[in-house]
PDB file of N, CA and C in Angstrom:
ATOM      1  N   UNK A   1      -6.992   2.149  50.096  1.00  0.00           N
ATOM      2  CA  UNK A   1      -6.509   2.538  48.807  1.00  0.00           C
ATOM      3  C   UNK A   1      -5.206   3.304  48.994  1.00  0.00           C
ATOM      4  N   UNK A   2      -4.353   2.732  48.197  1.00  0.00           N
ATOM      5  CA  UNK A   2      -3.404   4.028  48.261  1.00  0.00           C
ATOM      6  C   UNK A   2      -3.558   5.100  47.361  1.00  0.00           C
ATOM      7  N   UNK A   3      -2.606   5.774  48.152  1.00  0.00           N
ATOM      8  CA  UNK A   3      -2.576   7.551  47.098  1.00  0.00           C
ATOM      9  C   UNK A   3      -2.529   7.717  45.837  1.00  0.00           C
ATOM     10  N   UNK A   4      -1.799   6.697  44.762  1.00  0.00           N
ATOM     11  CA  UNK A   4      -2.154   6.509  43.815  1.00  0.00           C
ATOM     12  C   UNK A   4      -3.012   5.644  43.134  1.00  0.00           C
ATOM     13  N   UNK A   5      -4.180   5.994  44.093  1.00  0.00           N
ATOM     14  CA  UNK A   5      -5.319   4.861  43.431  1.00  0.00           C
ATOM     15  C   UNK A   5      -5.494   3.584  43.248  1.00  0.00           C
ATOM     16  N   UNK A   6      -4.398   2.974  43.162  1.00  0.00           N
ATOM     17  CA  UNK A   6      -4.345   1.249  43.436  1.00  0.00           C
ATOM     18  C   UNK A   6      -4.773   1.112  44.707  1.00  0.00           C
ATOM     19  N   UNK A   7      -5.054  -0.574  45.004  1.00  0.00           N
ATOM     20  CA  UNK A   7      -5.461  -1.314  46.034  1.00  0.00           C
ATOM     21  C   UNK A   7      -6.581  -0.908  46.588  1.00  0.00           C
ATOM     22  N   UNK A   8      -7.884  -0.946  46.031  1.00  0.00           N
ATOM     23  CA  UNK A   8      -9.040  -0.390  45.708  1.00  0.00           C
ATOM     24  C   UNK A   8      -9.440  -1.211  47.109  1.00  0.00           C
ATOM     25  N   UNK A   9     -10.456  -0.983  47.967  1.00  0.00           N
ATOM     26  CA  UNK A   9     -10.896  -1.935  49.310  1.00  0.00           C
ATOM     27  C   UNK A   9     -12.524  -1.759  49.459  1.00  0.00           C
ATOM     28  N   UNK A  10     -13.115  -2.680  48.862  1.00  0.00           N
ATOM     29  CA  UNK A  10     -14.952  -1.999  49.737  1.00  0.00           C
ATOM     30  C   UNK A  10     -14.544  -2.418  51.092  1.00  0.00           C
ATOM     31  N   UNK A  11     -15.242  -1.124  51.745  1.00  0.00           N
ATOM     32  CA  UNK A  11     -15.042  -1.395  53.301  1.00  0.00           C
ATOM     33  C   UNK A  11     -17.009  -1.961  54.151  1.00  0.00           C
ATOM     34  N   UNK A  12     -17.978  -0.633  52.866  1.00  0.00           N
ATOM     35  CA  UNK A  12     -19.428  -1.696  53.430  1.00  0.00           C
ATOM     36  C   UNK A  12     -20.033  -1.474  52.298  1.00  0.00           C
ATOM     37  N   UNK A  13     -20.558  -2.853  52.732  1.00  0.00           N
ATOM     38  CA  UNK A  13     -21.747  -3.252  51.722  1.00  0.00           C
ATOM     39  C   UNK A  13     -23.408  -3.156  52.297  1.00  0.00           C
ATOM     40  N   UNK A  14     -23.812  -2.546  53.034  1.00  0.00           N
ATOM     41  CA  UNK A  14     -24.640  -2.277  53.364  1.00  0.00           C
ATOM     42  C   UNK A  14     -25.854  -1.602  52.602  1.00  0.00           C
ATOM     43  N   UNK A  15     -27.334  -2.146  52.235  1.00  0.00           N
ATOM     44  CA  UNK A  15     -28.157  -1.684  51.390  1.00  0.00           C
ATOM     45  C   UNK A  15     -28.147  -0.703  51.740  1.00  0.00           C
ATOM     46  N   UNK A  16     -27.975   0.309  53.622  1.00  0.00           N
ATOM     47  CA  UNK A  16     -28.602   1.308  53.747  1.00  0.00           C
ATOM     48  C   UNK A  16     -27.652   1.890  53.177  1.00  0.00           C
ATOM     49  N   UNK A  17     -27.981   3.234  53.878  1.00  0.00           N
ATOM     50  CA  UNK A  17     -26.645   4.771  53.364  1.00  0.00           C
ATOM     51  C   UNK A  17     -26.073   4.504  54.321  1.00  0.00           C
ATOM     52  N   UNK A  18     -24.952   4.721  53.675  1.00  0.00           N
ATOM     53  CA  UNK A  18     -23.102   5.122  54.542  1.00  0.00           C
ATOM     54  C   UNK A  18     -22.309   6.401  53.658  1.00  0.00           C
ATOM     55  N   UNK A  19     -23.414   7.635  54.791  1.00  0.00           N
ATOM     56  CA  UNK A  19     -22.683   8.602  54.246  1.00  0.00           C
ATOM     57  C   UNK A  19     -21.209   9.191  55.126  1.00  0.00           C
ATOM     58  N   UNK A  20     -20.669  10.505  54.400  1.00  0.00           N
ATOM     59  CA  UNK A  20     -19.755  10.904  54.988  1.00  0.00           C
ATOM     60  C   UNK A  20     -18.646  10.599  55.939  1.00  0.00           C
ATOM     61  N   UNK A  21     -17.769   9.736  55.095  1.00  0.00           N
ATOM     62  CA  UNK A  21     -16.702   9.025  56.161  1.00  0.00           C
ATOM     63  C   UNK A  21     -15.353   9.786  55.869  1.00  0.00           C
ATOM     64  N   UNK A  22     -14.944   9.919  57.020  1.00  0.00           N
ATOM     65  CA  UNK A  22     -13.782  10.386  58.178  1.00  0.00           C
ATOM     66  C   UNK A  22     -12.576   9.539  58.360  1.00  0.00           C
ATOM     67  N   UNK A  23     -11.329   9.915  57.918  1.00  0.00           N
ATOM     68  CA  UNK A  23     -10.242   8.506  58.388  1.00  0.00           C
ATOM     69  C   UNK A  23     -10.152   9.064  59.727  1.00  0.00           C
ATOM     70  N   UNK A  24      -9.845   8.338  60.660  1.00  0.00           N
ATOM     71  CA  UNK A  24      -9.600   8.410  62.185  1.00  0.00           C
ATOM     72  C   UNK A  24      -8.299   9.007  62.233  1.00  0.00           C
ATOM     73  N   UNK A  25      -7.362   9.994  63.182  1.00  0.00           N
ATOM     74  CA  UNK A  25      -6.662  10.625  63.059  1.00  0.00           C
ATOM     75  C   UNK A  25      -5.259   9.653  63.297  1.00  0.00           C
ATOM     76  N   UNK A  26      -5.131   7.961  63.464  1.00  0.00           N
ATOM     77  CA  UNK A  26      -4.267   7.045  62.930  1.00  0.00           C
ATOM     78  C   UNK A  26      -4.239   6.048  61.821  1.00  0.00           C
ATOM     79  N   UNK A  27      -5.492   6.550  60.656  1.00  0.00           N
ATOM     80  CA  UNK A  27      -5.521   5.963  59.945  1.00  0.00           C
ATOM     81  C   UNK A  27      -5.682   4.776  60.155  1.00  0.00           C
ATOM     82  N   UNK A  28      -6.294   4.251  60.653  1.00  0.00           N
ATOM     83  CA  UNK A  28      -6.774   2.817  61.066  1.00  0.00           C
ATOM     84  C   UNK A  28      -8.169   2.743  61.099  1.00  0.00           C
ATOM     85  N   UNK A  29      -8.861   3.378  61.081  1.00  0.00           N
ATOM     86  CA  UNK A  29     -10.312   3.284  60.741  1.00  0.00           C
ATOM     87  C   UNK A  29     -11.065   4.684  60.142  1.00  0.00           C
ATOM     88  N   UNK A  30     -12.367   4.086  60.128  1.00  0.00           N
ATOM     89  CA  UNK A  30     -13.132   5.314  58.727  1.00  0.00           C
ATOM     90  C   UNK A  30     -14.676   5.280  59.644  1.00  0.00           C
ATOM     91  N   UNK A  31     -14.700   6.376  60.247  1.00  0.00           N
ATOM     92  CA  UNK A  31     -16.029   6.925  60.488  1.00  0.00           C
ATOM     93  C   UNK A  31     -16.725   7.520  59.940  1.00  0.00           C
ATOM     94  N   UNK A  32     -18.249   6.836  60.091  1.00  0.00           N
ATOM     95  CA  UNK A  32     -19.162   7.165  58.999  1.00  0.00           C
ATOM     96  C   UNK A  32     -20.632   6.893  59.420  1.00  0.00           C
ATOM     97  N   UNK A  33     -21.520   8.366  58.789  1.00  0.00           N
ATOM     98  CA  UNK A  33     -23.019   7.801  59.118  1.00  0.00           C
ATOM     99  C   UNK A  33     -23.895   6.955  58.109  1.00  0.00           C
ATOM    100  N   UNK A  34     -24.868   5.871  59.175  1.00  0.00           N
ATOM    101  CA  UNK A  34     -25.347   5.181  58.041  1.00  0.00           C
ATOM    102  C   UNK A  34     -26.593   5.393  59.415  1.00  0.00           C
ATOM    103  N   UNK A  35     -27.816   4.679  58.147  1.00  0.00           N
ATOM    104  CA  UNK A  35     -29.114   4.678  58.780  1.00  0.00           C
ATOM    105  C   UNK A  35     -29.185   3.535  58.703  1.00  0.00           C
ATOM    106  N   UNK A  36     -28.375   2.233  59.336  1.00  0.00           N
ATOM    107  CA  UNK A  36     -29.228   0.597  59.505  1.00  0.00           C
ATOM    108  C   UNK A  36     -29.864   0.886  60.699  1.00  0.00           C
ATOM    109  N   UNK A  37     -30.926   0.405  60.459  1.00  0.00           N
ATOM    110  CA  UNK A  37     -31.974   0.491  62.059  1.00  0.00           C
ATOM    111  C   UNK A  37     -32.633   1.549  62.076  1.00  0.00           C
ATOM    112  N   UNK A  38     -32.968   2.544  60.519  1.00  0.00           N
ATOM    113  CA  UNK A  38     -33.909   3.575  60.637  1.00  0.00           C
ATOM    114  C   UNK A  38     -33.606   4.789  61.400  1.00  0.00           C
ATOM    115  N   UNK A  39     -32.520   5.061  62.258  1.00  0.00           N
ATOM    116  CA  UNK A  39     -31.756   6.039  62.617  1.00  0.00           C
ATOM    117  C   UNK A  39     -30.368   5.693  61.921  1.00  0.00           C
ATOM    118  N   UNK A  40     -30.137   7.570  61.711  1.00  0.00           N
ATOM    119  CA  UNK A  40     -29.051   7.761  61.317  1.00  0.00           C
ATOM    120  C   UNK A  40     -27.779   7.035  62.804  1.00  0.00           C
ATOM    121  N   UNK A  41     -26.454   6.637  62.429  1.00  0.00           N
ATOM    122  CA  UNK A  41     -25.836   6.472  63.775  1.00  0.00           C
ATOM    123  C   UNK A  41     -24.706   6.559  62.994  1.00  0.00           C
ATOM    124  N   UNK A  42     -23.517   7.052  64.181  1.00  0.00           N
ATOM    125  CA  UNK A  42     -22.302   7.083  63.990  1.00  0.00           C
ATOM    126  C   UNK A  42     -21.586   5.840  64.110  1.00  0.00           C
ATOM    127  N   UNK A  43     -20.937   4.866  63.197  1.00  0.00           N
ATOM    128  CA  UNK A  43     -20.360   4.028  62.707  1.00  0.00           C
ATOM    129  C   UNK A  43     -18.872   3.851  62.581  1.00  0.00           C
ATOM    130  N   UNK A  44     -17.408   3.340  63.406  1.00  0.00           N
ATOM    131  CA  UNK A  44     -15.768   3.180  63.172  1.00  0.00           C
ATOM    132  C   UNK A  44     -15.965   2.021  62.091  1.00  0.00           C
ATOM    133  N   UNK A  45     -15.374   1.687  61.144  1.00  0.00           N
ATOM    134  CA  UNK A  45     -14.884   0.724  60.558  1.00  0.00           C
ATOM    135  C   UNK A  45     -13.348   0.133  60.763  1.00  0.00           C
ATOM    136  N   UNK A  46     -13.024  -0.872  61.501  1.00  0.00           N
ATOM    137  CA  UNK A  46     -11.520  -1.467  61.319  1.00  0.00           C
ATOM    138  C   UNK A  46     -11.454  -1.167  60.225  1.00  0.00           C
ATOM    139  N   UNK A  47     -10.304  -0.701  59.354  1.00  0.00           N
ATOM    140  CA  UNK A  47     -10.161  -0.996  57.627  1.00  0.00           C
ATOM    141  C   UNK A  47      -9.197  -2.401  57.571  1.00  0.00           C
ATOM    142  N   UNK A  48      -8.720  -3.017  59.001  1.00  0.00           N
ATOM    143  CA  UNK A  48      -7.692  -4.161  58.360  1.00  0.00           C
ATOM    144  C   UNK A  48      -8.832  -4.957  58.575  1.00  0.00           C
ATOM    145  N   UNK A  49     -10.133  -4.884  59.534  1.00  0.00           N
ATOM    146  CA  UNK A  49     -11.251  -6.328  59.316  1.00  0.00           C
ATOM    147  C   UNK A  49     -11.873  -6.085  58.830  1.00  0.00           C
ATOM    148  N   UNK A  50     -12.481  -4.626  58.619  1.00  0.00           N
ATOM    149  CA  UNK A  50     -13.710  -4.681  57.827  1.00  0.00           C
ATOM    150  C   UNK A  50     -15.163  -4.600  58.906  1.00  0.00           C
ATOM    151  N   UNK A  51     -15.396  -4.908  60.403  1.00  0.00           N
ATOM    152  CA  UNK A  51     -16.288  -4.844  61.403  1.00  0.00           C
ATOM    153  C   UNK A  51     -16.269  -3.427  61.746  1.00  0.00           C
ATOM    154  N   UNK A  52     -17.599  -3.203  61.410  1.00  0.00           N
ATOM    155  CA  UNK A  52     -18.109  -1.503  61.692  1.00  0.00           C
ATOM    156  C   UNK A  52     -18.349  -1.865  63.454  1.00  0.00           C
ATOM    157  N   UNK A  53     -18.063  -1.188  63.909  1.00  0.00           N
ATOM    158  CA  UNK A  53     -18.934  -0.756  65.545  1.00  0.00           C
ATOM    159  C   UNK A  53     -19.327   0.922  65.485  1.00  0.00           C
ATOM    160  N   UNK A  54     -20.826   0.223  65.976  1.00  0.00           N
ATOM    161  CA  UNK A  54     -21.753   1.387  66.806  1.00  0.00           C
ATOM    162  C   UNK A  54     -21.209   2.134  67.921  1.00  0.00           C
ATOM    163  N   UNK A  55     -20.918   3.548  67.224  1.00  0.00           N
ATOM    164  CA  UNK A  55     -19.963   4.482  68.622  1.00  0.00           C
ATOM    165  C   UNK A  55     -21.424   5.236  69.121  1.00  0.00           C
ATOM    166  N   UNK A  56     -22.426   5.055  68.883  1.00  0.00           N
ATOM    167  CA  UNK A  56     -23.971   5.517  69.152  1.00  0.00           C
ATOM    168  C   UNK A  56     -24.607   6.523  68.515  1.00  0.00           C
ATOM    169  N   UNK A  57     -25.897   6.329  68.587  1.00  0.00           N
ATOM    170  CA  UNK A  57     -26.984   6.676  68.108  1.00  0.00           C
ATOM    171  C   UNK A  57     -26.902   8.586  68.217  1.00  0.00           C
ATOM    172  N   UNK A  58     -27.067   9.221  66.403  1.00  0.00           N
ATOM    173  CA  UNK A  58     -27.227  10.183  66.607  1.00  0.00           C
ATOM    174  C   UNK A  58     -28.656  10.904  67.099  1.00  0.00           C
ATOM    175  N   UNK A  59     -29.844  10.097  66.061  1.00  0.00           N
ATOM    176  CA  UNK A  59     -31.015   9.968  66.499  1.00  0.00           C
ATOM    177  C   UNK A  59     -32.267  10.995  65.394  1.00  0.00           C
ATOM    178  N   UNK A  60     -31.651  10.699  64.455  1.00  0.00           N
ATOM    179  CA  UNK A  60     -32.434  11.641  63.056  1.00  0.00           C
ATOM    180  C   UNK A  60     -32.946  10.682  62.540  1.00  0.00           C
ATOM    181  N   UNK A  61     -34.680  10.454  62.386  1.00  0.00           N
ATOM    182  CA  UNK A  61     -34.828   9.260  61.582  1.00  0.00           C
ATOM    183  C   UNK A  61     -34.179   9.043  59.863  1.00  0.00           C
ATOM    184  N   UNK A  62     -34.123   8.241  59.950  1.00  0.00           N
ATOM    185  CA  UNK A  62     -33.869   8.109  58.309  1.00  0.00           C
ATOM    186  C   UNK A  62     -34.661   8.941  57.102  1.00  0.00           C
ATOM    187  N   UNK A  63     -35.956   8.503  57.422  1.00  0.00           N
ATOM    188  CA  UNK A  63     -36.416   9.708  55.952  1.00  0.00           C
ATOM    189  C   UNK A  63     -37.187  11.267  56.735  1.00  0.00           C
ATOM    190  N   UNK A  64     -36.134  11.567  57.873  1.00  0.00           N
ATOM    191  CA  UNK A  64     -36.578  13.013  57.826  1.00  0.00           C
ATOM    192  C   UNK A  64     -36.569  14.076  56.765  1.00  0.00           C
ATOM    193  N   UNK A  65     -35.907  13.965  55.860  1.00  0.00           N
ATOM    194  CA  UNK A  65     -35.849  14.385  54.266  1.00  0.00           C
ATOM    195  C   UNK A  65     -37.141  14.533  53.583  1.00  0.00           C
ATOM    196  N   UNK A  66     -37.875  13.123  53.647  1.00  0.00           N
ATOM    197  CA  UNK A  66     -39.246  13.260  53.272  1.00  0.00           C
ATOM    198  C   UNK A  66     -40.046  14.010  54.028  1.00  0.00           C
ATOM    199  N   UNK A  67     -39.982  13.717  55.482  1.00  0.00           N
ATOM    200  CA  UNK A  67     -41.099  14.349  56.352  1.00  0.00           C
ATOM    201  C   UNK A  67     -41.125  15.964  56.369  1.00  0.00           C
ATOM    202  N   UNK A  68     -40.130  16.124  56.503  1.00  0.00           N
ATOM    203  CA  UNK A  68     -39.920  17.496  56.229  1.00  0.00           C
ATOM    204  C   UNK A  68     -40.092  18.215  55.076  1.00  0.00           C
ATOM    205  N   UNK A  69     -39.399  17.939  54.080  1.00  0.00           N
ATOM    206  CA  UNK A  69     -40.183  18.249  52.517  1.00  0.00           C
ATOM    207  C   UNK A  69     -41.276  18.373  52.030  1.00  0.00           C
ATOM    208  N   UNK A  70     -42.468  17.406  53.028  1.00  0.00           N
ATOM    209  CA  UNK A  70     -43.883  17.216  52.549  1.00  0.00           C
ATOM    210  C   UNK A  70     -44.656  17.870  53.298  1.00  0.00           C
ATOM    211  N   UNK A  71     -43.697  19.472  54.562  1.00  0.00           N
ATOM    212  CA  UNK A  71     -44.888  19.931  55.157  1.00  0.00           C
ATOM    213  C   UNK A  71     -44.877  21.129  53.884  1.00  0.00           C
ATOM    214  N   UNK A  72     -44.091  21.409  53.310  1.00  0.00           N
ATOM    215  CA  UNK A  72     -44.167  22.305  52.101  1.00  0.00           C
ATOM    216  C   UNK A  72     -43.429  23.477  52.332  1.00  0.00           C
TER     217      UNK A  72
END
């Protein structure tokens, strides 16, 4: 996207979560956590292809939110 809001880009379409993304410090890609595979993992996106790569596993399951919430 640029700065004034034009040139809008989905970068993922992924059912899971893709939280909290990061532009890389050349602006060429967007790091970000998502939980595909039931762990959370740290995720680069090319933004000119669009192919996320796995920079590895942080290792928080996905619904630790629940598990934790439901000891009270």
């Amino acid at each position: 996207m640029r700065s004034d809001g034009t040139e809008v880009k989905q970068l993922t379409d992924s059912p899971d979560a893709d939280l909290e993304p990061v532009w890389s410090p050349d602006g060429t890609g967007l790091a970000f956590a998502s939980n595909r595979g039931g762990f959370f993992e740290v995720l680069l996106i090319d933004v000119a292809s669009g192919d996320p790569v796995k920079t590895g596993q942080v290792g928080i399951p996905s619904d630790w939110r629940q598990t934790e919430g439901s000891k009270g």
